[in-house]
Structure formats: structure tokens, C-alpha cells
Protein backbone atom coordinates (compact mmCIF):
# COMPACT_ATOMS: atom_id res chain seq x y z
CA UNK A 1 -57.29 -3.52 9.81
CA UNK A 2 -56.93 -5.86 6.98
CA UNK A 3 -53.56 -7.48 9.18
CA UNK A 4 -56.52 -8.81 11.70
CA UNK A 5 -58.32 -10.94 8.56
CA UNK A 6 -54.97 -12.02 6.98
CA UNK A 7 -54.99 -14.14 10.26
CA UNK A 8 -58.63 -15.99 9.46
CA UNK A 9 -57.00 -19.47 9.29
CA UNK A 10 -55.15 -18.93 12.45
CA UNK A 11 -57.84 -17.62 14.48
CA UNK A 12 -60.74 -19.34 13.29
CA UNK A 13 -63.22 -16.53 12.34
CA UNK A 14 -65.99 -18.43 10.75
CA UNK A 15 -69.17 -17.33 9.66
CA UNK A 16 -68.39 -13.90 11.19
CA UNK A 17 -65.32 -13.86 8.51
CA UNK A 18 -68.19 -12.31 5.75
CA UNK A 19 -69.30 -9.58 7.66
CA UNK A 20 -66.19 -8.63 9.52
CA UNK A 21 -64.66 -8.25 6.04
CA UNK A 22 -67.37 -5.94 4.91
CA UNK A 23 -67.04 -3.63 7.65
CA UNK A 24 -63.10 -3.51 7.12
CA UNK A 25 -63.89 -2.55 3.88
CA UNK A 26 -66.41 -0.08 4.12
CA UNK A 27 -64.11 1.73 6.78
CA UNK A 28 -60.91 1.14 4.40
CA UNK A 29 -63.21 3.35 1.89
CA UNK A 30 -63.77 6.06 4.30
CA UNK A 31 -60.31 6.09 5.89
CA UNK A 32 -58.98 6.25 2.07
CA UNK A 33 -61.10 9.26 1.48
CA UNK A 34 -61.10 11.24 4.88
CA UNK A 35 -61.89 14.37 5.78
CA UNK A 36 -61.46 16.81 8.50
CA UNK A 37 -59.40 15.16 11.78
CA UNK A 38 -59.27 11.67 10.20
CA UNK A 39 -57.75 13.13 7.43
CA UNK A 40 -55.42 15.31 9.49
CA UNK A 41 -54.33 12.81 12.04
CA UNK A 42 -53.69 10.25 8.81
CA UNK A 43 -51.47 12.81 7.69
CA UNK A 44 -49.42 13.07 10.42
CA UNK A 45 -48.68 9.15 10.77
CA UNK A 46 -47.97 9.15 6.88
CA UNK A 47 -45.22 11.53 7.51
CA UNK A 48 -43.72 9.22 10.44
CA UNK A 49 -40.04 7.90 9.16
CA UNK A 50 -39.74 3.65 9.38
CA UNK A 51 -37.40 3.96 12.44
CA UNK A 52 -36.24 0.34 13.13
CA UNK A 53 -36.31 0.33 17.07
CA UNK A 54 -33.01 -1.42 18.84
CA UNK A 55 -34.87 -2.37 21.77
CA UNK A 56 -38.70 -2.62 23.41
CA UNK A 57 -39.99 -3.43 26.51
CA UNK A 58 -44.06 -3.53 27.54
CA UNK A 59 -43.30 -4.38 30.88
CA UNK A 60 -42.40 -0.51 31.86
CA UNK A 61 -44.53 1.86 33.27
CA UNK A 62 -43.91 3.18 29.67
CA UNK A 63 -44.72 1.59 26.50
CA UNK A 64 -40.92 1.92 25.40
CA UNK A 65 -39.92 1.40 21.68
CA UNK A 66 -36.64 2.04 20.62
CA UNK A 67 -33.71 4.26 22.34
CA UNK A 68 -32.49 7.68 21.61
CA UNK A 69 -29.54 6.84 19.72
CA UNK A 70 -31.27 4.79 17.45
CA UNK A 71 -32.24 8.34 15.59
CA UNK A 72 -30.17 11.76 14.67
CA UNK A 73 -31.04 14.06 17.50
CA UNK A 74 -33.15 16.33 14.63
CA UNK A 75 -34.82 13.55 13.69
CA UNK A 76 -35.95 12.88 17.56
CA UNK A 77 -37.34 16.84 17.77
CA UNK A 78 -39.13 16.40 14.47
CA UNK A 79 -40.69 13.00 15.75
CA UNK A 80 -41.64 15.04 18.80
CA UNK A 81 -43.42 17.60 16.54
CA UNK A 82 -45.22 14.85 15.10
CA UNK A 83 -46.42 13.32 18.18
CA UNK A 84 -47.39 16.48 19.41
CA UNK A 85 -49.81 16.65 16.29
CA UNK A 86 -51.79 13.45 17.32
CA UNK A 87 -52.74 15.25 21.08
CA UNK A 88 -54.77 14.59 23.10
CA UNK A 89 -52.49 12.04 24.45
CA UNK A 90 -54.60 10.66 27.48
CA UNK A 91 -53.75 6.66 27.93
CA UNK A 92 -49.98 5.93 28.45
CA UNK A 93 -47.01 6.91 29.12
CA UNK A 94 -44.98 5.98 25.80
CA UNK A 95 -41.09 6.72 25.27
CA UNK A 96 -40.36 6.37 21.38
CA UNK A 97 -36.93 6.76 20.29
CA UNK A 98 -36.38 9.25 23.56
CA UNK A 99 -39.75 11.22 23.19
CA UNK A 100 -41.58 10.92 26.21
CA UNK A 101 -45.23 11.07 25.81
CA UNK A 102 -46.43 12.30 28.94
CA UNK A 103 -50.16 11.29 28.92
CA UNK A 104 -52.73 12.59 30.85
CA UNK A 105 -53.41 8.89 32.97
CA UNK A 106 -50.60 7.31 34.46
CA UNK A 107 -52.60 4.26 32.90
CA UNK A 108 -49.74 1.88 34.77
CA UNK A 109 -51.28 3.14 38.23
CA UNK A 110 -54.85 0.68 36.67
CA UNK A 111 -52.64 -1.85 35.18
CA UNK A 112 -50.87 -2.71 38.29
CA UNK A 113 -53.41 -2.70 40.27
CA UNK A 114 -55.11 -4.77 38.31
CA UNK A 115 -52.39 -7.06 37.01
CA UNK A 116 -52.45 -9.54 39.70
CA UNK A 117 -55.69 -10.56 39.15
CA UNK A 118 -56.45 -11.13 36.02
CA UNK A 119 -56.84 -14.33 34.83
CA UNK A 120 -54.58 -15.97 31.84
CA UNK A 121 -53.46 -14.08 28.90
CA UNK A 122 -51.44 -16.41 27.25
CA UNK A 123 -52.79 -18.03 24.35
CA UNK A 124 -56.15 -16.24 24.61
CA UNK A 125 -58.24 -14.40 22.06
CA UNK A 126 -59.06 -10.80 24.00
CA UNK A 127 -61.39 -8.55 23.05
CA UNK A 128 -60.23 -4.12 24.69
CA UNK A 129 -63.39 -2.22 23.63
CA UNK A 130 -62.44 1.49 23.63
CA UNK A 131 -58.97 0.60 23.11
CA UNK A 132 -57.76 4.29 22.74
CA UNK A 133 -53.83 4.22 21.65
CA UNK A 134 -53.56 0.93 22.64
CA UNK A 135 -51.76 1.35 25.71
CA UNK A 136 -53.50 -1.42 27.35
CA UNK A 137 -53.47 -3.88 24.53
CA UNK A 138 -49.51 -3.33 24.82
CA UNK A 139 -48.99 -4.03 28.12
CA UNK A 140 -51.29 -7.29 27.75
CA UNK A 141 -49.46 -8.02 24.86
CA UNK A 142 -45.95 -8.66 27.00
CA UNK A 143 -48.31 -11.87 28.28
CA UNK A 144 -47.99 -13.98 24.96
CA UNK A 145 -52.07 -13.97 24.37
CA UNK A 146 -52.91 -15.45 20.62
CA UNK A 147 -53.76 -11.69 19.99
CA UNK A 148 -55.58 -8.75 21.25
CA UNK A 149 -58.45 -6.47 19.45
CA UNK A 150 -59.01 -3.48 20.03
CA UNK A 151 -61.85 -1.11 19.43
CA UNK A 152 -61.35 2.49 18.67
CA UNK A 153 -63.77 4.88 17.06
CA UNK A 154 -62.24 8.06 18.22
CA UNK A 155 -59.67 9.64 15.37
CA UNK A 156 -56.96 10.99 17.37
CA UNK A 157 -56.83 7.74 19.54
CA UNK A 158 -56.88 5.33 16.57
CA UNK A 159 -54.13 7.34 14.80
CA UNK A 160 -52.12 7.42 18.09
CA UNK A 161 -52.06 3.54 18.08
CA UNK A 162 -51.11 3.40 14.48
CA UNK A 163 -47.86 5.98 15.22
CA UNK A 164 -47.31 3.79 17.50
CA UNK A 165 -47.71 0.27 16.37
CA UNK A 166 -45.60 1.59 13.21
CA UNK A 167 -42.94 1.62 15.09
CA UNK A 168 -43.44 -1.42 17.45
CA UNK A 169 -45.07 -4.02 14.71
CA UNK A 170 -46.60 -5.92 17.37
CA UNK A 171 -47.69 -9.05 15.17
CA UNK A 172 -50.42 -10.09 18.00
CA UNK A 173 -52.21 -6.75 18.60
CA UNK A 174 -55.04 -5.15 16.02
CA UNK A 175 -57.47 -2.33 16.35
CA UNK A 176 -60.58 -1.79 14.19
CA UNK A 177 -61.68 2.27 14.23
CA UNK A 178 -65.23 0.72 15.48
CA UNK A 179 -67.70 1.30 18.17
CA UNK A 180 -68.65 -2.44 19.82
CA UNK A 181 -71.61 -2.26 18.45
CA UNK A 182 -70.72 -2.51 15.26
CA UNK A 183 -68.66 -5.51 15.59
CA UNK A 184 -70.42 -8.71 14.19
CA UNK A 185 -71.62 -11.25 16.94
CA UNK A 186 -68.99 -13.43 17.20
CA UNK A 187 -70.42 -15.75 19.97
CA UNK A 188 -68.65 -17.37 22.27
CA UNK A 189 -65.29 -16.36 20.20
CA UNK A 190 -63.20 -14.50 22.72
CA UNK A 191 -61.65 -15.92 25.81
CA UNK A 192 -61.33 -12.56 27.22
CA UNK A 193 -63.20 -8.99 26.99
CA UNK A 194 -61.56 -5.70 28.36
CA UNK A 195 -64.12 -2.94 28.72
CA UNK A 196 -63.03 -0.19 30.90
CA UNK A 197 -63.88 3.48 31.08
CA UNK A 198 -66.84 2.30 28.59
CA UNK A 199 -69.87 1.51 30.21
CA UNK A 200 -70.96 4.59 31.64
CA UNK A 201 -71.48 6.29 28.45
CA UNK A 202 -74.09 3.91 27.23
CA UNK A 203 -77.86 4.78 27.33
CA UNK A 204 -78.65 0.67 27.95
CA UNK A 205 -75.59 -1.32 30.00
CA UNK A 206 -76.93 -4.29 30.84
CA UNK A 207 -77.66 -4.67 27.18
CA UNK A 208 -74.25 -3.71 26.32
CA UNK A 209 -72.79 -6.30 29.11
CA UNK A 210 -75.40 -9.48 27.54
CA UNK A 211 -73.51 -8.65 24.32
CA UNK A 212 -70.07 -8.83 25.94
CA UNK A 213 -71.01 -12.05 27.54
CA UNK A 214 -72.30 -13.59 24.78
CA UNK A 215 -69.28 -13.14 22.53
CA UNK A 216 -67.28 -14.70 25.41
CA UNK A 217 -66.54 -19.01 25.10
CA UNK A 218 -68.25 -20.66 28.09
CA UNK A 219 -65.82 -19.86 31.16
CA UNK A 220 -64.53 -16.67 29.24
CA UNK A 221 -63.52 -13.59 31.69
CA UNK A 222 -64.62 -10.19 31.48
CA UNK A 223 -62.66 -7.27 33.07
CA UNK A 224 -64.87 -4.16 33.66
CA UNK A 225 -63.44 -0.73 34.94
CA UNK A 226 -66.48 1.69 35.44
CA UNK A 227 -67.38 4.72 37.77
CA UNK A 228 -69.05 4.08 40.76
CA UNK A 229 -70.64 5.12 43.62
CA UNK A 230 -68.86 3.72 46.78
CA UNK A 231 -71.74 2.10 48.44
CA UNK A 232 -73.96 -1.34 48.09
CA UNK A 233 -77.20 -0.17 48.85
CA UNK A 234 -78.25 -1.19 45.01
CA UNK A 235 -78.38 2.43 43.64
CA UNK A 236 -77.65 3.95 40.41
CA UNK A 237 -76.62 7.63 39.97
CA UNK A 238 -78.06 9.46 36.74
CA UNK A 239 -76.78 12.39 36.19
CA UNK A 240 -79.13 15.37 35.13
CA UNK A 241 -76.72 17.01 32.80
CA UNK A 242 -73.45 16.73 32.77
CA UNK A 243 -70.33 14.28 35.37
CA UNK A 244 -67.49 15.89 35.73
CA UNK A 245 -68.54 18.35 32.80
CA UNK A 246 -68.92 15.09 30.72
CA UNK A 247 -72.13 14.99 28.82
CA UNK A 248 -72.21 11.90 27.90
CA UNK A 249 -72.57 9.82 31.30
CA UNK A 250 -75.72 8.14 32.37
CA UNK A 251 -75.46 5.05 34.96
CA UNK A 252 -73.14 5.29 37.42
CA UNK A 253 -73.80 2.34 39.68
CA UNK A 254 -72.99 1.73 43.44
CA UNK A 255 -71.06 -1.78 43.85
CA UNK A 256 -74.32 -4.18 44.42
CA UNK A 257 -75.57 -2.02 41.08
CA UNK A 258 -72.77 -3.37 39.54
CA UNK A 259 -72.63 -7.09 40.47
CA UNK A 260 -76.69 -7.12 39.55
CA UNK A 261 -75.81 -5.59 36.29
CA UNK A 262 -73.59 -8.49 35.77
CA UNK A 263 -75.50 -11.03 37.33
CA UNK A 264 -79.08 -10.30 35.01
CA UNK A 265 -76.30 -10.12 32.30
CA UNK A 266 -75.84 -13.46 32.71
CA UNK A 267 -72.48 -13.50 34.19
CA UNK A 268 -71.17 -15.60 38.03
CA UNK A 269 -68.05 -15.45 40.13
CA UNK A 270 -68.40 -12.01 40.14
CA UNK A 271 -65.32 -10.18 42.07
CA UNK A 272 -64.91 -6.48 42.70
CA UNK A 273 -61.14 -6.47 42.85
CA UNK A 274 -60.84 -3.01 42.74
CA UNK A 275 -61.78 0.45 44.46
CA UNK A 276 -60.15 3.38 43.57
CA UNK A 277 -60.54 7.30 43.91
CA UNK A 278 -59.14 8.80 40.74
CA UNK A 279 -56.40 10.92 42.17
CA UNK A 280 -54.63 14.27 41.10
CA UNK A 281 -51.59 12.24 40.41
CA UNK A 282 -53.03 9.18 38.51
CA UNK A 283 -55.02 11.95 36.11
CA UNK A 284 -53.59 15.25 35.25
CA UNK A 285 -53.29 18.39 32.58
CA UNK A 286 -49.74 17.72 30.88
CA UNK A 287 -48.23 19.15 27.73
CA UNK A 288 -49.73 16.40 25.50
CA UNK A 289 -53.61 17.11 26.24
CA UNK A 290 -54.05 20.98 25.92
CA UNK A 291 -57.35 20.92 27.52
CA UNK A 292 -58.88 20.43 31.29
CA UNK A 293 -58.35 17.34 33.40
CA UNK A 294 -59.33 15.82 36.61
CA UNK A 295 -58.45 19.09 38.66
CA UNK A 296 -60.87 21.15 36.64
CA UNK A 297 -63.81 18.41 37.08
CA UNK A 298 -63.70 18.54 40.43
CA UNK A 299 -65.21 21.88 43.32
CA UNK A 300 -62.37 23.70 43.99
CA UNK A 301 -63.79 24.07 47.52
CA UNK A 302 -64.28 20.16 47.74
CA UNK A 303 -62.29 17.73 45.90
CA UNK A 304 -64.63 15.04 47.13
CA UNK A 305 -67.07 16.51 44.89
CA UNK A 306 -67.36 17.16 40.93
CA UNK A 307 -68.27 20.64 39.76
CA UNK A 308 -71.55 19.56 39.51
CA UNK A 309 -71.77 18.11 42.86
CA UNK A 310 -71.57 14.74 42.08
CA UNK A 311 -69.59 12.55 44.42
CA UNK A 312 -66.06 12.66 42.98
CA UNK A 313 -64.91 10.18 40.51
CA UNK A 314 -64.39 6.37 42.05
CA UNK A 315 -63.41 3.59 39.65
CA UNK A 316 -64.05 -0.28 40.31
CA UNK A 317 -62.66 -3.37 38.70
CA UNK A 318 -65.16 -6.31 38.42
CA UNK A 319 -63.96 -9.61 36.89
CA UNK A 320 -66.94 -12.36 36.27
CA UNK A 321 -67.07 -15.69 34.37
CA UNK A 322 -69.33 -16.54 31.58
């Protein structure tokens, strides 16, 4: 946390400098004094040896960081032990030192389809709210941008990107254990904000998306992954209890939901660049989640529908301009 504010001069904080350093703080406190996973998961990356890695590449399907024969072969098994310790392991895949961390998302399946059209990462400030273990912020960090910053509440995930980022010492990529709405201001700072697989699990979005654009420059890009219902007939989906046995989902928009959303929000150009249907192969149960996945969401008598009903899980990518 305290690598991001080291780098004030070079990226031009500001006024938000103050009260960015006070929340650092205040979670430096906790994260010095944790309890229960936080403490457990801190634990575990304490442990980790300082492997130098001969070799990395973010331009893989897998996040790679060193090779196998960069470490004794017992040294390999007990860095797999280790990594097992931070599961669930749901963005990725990652291969460190010869340990393949088989996620739950094939998270490459998103990134390529949405590669081609983003807009210019070089040189940009970007913004990945719900970061996870920083699988994304990796593969956008093979693009040169002035840096990425991620936002990561959850303990496992935020410990997952520290294992690796221990490792990799990516001097252009930071994560904050913050929700967004925590994060100071910062208007019109970033040239760039990732939010994907977010927005659904917020009580107000439109609120949520006037933030986002607001902390963008004039001309800044946001890329937004959500759920959605395949239609344009301007209709939202509210679940009465639970999506896909998720609680915590309220809005799920049809495509002209969306690009109102983003429109009231204050955002133009608006481009849906991407429909998907999550499939069995892009999210599945593997050794390195322990719990259900996609399969278990969804009526075993209809795969079109959740367990609830529900149509099945669709995901869209919208890009829009400040």
C-alpha cells in the first residue's frame, strides 16, 4: 500500500494525497493487528521464500513468473502447499515457479475478448475496482500504462495478489484492500476505470457509475463487465432472493438498461462490445476453489436457467467516454 504513495511526485496525487494517506494508514493498523482470515492468509504470504524468478511473461493465458528450475523440486511442493492455503483461487490462471494455479475462470477467455478493444494503456493512470488477485491488472500491465490500482476488500483475494506480486515486483501495479467507496474522490484523476463483475452487487449503480465517471479526466474510458439480460427492451431484473445462489445481486440490466445507466451517468460513445454466455468451460469447480461453481448455479434440467430460474448468467462489455 504505502509503494502506491511513495510514487506522489510521479503521479501527481494532490489534494487527495492527505486523505489517501490516512486511509493507508488506518488499514496498515488493522492489517498489522489482524485477526481471523486476514490474519491467516498474512501468515501464509509471510512464510513465502524471496524466489528471484528467471523469467516472466503477462502475455500468456497464464500469469507466468519464474520456471521450475529456478527452485529445488521440495521447495516447488512446499510453494504448492502454500498456494493451496490462499484458496479460493477464482481469477487466473498463474504458473509460479512450475505450480499451476488452476483458477476457477479461465479469466484469459474475458481478456481476449476484450483486448482488441480497449482503448490505450500505455502511459495511462487505470483505476480495476474489485481487482481480486490481480490477474487483470497483470495482464494490463504487459501494455506499459504509468500504473494500475487496484481495489480489493476481500482477504483471500488481496493476499493472493500479494503472493503473487512478491514474486513478480511489478513496479507499475498497486492494490489497496478497499471497497471503491472508500477511495477519496480523486476527480478527473484516472485515464482509465476497470469495473467488472462489480456492479451488480450494488444496492444504487447509477450512483456507483456517476462516481466512476467523475474520477475519470475529460475523455477518460470506462470498461464495464456486468450480468445482463440479453434483450433491449429497457428492463432490469431484480432478483427476489438469491442469482445463481448469490445473495448479494440486485440489478441485472438488459442492454438498453445498461447504455441508460451510462448515459444518466453522464457518460457518451457508449459501445457494447461484448455478449457472452458464461460457459461450463470459461467457469468451473477445480482443485483451487473447494466450493460450487457455475455447474451448481445453474437447473440441472436446464442450463439456460439458474437454480432459481433466472435466465442463466450472460456477461456484457460496455466501453463509454467521459
Amino acid at each position: 500500500m504505502e509503494r502506491f504513495l511513495k510514487q506522489n511526485e510521479k503521479f501527481r496525487l494532490g489534494q487527495w494525497y492527505e486523505e489517501l494517506s490516512a486511509i493507508i494508514s488506518e488499514k496498515r493498523i488493522f492489517l498489522d493487528q489482524a485477526k481471523g482470515n486476514y490474519q491467516r492468509f498474512k501468515s501464509v504470504v509471510e512464510s513465502l521464500e524471496d524466489y528471484v524468478p528467471s523469467k516472466v511473461d503477462l502475455r500468456g493465458n497464464h500469469v507466468c513468473v519464474g520456471d521450475e528450475a529456478d527452485i529445488l523440486p521440495e521447495e516447488k511442493e512446499r510453494l504448492r502447499e502454500q498456494l493451496v492455503q490462499l484458496c479460493p483461487w477464482r481469477k487466473g490462471p498463474f504458473n509460479l515457479f512450475g505450480v499451476e494455479v488452476d483458477t476457477e475462470w479461465q479469466s484469459w477467455m474475458k481478456w481476449d475478448r476484450l483486448l482488441p478493444h480497449l482503448p490505450e494503456l500505455q502511459g495511462r493512470r487505470i483505476l480495476d475496482i474489485g481487482s481480486s488477485n490481480g490477474y487483470y491488472m497483470f495482464r494490463m500491465a504487459a501494455e506499459n500504462p504509468l500504473f494500475v490500482l487496484g481495489l480489493e476488500p476481500q482477504s483471500s483475494f488481496y493476499y493472493q495478489y500479494l503472493a503473487v506480486q512478491k514474486f513478480l515486483g511489478q513496479a507499475n501495479v498497486f492494490c489497496l484492500p478497499i471497497p471503491h467507496d472508500q477511495l477519496p474522490g480523486m476527480d478527473q484523476y484516472f485515464d482509465l476505470v476497470f469495473c467488472m463483475g462489480v456492479l451488480y452487487h450494488r444496492k444504487s449503480p447509477i450512483e456507483m457509475l456517476k462516481n466512476i465517471h467523475d474520477s475519470l479526466k475529460k475523455g477518460g474510458h470506462i470498461v464495464l463487465e456486468n450480468l445482463v439480460i440479453d434483450s433491449k427492451e429497457n428492463l432490469c431484473l431484480f432478483p427476489r432472493n438469491r442469482y445463481g445462489k448469490m445473495r448479494n445481486v440486485y440489478f441485472i440490466p438488459d442492454l438498453l438498461a445498461m447504455e441508460s445507466w451510462l448515459a444518466r451517468a453522464g457518460f457518451s460513445e457508449i459501445r457494447c462490445v461484448d455478449v457472452a454466455k458464461t460457459s461450463l468451460e470459461e467457469q468451473r469447480r477445480t482443485d483451487w476453489i473447494q466450493t460450487e461453481s457455475l455447474e451448481d448455479f445453474l437447473d440441472p434440467n436446464d442450463p439456460n436457467r439458474t437454480i432459481e430460474g433466472y435466465p442463466a448468467p450472460i456477461r456484457a462489455v460496455f466501453i463509454a467516454r467521459a
